[in-house]
Every structure is written in C-alpha cells, then in structure tokens.
C-alpha atoms as a PDB file:
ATOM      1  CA  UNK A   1      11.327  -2.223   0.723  1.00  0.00           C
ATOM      2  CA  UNK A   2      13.022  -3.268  -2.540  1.00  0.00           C
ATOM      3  CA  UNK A   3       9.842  -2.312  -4.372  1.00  0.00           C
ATOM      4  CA  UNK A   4       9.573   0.720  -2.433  1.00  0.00           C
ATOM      5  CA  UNK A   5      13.200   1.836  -3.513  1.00  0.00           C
ATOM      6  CA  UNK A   6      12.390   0.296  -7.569  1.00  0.00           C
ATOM      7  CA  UNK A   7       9.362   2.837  -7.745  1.00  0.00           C
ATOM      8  CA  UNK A   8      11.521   5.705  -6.093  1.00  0.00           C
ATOM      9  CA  UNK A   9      14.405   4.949  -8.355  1.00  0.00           C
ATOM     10  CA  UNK A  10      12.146   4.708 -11.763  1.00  0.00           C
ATOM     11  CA  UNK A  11       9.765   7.953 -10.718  1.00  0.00           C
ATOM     12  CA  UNK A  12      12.627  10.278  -9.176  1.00  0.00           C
ATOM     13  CA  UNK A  13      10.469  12.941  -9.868  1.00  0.00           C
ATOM     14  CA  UNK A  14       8.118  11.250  -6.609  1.00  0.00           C
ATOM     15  CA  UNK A  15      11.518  11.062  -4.826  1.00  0.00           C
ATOM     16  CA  UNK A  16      11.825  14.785  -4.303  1.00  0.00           C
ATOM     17  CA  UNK A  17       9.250  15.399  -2.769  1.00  0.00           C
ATOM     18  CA  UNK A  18       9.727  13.580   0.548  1.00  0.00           C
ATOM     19  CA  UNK A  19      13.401  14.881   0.337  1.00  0.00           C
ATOM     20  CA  UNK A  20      12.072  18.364   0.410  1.00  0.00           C
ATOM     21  CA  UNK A  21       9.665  17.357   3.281  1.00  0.00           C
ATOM     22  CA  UNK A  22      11.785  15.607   5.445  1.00  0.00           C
ATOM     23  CA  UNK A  23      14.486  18.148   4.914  1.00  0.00           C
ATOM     24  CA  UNK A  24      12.483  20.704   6.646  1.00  0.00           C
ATOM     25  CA  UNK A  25      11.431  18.259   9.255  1.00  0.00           C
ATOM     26  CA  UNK A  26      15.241  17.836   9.711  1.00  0.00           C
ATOM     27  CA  UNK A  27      17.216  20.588   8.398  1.00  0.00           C
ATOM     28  CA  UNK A  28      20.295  19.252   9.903  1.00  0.00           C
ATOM     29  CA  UNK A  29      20.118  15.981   7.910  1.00  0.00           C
ATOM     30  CA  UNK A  30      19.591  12.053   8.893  1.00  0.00           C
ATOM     31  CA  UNK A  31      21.978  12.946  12.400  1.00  0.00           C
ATOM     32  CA  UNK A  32      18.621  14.627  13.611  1.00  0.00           C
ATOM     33  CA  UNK A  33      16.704  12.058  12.990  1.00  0.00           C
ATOM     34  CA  UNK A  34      13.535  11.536  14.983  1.00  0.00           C
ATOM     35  CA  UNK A  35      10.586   8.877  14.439  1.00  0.00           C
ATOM     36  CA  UNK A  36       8.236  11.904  16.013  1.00  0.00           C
ATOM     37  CA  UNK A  37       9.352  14.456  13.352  1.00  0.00           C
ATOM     38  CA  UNK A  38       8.481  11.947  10.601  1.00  0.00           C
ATOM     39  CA  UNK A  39       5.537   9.916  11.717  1.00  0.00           C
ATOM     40  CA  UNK A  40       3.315  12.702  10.403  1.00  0.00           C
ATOM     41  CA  UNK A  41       4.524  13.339   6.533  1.00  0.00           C
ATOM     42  CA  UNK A  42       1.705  11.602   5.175  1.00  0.00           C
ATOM     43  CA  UNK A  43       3.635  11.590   2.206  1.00  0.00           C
ATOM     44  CA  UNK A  44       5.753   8.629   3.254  1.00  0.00           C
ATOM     45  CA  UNK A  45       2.877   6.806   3.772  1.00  0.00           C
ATOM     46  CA  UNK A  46       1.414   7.559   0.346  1.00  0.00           C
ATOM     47  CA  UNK A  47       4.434   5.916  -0.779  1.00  0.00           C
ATOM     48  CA  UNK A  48       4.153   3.077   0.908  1.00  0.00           C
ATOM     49  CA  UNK A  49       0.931   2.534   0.307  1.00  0.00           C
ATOM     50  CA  UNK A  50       0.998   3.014  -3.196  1.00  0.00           C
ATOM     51  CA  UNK A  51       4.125   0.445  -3.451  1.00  0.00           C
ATOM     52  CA  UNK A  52       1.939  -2.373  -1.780  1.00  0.00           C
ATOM     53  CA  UNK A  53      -0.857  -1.176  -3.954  1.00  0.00           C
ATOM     54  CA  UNK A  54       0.855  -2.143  -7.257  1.00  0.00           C
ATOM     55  CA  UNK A  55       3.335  -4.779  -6.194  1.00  0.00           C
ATOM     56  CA  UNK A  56       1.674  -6.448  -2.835  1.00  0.00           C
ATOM     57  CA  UNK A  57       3.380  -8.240  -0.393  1.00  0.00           C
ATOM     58  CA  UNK A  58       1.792 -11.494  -0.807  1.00  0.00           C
ATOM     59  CA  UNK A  59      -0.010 -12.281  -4.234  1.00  0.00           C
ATOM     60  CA  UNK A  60      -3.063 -13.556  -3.046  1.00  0.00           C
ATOM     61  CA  UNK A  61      -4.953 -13.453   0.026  1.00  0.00           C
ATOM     62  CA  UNK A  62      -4.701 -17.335   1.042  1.00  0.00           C
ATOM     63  CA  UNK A  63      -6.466 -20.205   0.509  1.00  0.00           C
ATOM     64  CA  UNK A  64      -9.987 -20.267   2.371  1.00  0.00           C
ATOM     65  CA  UNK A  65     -12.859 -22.858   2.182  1.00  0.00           C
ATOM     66  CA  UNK A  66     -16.076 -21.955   1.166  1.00  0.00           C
ATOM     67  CA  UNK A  67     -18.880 -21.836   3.958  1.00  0.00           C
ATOM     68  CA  UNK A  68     -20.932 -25.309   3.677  1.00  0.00           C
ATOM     69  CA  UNK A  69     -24.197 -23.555   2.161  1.00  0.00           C
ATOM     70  CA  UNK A  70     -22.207 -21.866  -0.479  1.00  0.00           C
ATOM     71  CA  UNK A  71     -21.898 -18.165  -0.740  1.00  0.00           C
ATOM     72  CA  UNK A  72     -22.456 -15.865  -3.707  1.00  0.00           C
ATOM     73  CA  UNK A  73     -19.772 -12.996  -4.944  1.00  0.00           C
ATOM     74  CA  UNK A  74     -20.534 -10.229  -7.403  1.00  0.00           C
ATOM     75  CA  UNK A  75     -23.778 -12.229  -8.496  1.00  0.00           C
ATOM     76  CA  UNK A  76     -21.641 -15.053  -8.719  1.00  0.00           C
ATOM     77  CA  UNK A  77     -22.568 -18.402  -6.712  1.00  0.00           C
ATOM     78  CA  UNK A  78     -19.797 -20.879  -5.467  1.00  0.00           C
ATOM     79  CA  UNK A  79     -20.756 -24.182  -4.124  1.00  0.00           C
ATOM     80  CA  UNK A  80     -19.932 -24.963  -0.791  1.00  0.00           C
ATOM     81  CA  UNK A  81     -16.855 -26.579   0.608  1.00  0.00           C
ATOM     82  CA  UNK A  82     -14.505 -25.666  -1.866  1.00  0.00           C
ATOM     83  CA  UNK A  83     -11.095 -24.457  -1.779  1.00  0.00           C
ATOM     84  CA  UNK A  84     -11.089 -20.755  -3.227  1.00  0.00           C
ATOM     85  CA  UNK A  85      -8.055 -17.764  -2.954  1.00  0.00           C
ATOM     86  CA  UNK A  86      -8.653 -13.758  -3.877  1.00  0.00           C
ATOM     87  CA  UNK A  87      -5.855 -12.515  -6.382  1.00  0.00           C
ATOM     88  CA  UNK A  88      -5.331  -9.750  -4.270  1.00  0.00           C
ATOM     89  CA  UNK A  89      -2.582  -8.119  -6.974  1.00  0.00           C
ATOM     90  CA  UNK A  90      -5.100  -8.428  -9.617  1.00  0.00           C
ATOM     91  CA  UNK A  91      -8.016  -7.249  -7.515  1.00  0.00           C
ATOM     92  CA  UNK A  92      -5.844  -4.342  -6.718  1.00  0.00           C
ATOM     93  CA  UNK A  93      -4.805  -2.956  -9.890  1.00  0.00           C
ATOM     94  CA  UNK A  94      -8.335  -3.696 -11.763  1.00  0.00           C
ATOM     95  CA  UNK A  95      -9.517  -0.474 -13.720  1.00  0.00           C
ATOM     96  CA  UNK A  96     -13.343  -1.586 -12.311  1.00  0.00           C
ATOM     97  CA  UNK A  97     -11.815  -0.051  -9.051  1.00  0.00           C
ATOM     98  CA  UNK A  98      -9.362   2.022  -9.568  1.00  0.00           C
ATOM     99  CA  UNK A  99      -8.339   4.696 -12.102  1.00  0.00           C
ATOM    100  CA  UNK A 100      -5.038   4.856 -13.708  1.00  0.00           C
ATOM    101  CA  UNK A 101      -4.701   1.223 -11.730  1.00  0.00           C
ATOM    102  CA  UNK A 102      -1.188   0.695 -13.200  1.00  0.00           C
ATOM    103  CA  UNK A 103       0.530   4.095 -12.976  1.00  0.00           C
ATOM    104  CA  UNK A 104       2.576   4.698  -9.599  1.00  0.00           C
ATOM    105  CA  UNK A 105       1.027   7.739  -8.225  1.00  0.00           C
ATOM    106  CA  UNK A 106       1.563   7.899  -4.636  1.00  0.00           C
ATOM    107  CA  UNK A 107      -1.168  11.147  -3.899  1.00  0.00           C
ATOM    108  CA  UNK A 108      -3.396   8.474  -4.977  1.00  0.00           C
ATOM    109  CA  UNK A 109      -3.708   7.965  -1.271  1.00  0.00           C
ATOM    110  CA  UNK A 110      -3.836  12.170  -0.219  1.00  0.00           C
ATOM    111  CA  UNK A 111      -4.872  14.903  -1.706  1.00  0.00           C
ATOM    112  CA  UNK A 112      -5.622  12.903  -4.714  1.00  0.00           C
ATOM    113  CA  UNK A 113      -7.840  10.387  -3.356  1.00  0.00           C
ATOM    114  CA  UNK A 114     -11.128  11.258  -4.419  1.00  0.00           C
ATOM    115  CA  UNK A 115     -10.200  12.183  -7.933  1.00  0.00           C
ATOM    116  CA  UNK A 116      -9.179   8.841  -8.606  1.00  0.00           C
ATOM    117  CA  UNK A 117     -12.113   7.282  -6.198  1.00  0.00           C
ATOM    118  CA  UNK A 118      -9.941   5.604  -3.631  1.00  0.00           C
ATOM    119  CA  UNK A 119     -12.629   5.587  -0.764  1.00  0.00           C
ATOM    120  CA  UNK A 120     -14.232   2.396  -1.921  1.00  0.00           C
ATOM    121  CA  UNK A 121     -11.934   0.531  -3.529  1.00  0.00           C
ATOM    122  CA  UNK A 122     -10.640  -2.711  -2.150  1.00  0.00           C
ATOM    123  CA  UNK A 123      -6.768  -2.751  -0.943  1.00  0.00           C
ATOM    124  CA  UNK A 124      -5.756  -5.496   0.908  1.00  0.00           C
ATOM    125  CA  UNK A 125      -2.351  -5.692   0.912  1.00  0.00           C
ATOM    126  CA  UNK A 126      -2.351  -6.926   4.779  1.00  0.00           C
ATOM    127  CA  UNK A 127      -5.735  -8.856   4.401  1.00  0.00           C
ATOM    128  CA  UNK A 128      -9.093  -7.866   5.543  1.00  0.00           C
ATOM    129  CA  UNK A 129     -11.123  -8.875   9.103  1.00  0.00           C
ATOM    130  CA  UNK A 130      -9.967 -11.722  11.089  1.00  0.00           C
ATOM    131  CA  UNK A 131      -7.182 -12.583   8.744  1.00  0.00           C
ATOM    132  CA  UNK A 132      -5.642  -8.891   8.582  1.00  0.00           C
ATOM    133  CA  UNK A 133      -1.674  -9.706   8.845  1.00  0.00           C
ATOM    134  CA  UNK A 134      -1.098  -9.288  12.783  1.00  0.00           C
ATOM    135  CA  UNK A 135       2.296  -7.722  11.828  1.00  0.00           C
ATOM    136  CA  UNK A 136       0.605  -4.937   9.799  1.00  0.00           C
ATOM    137  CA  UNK A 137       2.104  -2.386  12.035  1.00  0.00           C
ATOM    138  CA  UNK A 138       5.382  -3.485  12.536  1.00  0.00           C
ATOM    139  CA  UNK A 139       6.074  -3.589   8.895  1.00  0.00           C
ATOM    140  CA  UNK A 140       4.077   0.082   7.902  1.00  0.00           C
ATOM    141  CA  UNK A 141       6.860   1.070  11.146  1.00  0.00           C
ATOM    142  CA  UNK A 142       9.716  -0.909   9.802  1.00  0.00           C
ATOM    143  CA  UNK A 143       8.994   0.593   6.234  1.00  0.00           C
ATOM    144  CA  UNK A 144       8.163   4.368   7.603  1.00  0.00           C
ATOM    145  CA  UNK A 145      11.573   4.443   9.401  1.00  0.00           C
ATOM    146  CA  UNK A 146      13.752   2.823   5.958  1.00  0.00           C
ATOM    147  CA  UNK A 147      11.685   5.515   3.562  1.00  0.00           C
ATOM    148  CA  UNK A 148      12.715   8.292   5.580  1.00  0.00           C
ATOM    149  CA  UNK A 149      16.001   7.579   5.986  1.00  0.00           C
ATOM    150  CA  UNK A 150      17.056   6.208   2.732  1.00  0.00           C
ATOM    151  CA  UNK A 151      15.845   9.305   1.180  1.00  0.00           C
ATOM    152  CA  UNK A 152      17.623  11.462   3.107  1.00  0.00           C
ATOM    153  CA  UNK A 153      20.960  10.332   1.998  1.00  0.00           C
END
C-alpha cells in the first residue's frame, strides 16, 4: 500500500483518474461506499498491478533446489541439486519483456496492454504454479478496498 500511495503521490496526474471514476460510481462520496460499485473499475486494478509490477512485494521468488537431472533455462543448463532463486523485481522490469519497463504507467495493464506487449511477459509478483502466494486474493481485496477509498478523500 505504501508503494501504491508513493506512485499516486509522484504521478498525480494517474491519481485523477480513479477520482473521476469512483466519483461517478459514488457521487455522494466515501459515505456511499460499496465494494460492488468498485470491484469493477478496472482502473484500480491497473494500479495495483502496475505498483507490484515495479516495486514487488517480495524481491525474489524464493529459494528452490534444482531437480536432480539438472534443468536448462533460456539455453542455459544448471546442474542438478543446487540452490537457485528468480529475481523476480529484476525479471519484472527487464526491457527484454517489457517496454518502457521502468516508467509507472498503470494502462499498461488495460487498454494499453498490447501496445506495450503485456500478454507474454512474466509478472510474478504472487509467484507462479504451486508456489502462487495462497493469500493472493486477500491482499488484491485488502489493496482494492484502501485504493478506492484513500482516493476518494
């Protein structure tokens, strides 16, 4: 949330627009509020997203040992049995994946998302497969309901 509210703060521009949209979700202001009239501007998501994008939760995505054969990434072979971590912050702001990877631009996730070729590109924020980060949705909830409100005052 803190780097939610950094980004917000240092691209005010960004900040309006979610104002705008939740004030005509709620035109009476924050007494109104209502997790069903907000849970579908996709723009607070974008947000979101693109906050855990540039500054992720967790740095890397843990320590894993390699399979006992060895395995091979991006032509790359690594012996088997060792002790190996993804850089999940670096992974996720490399210009091999994304464009303008350093730039907070939250419709990288909407209606800018094939412009700057989102689709493939790894973002891992919560981890991937059988290690995805069981509170995943508590936390998107947690930050969905602090975005909306905090930008409404």
């Amino acid at each position: 949330m803190a780097n939610v509210l950094l980004y917000l703060a240092k691209h005010f521009a960004v900040s309006t627009n979610p104002q705008s949209l939740l004030d005509e979700a709620m035109p009476s202001g924050s007494t109104e509020w209502d997790y069903n009239k907000i849970k579908t501007i996709s723009f607070i998501d974008e947000i979101i997203h693109e906050t855990l994008y540039l500054r992720t939760a967790v740095m890397t995505g843990g320590y894993r040992i390699t399979p006992a054969q060895g395995t091979q990434v991006d032509g790359v072979h690594f012996p088997g049995d060792m002790s190996a971590f993804v850089p999940v912050q670096a992974i996720q702001t490399d210009e091999r994946y994304y464009k303008q990877s350093r730039e907070f631009i939250p419709k990288r996730w909407g209606e800018r998302k094939q412009e700057l070729q989102v689709e493939d590109a790894p973002f891992m924020s919560f981890s991937l497969g059988p290690y995805n980060c069981l509170g995943k949705n508590l936390a998107l909830f947690s930050l969905r309901i602090s975005v909306s409100i905090l930008t409404q005052i």
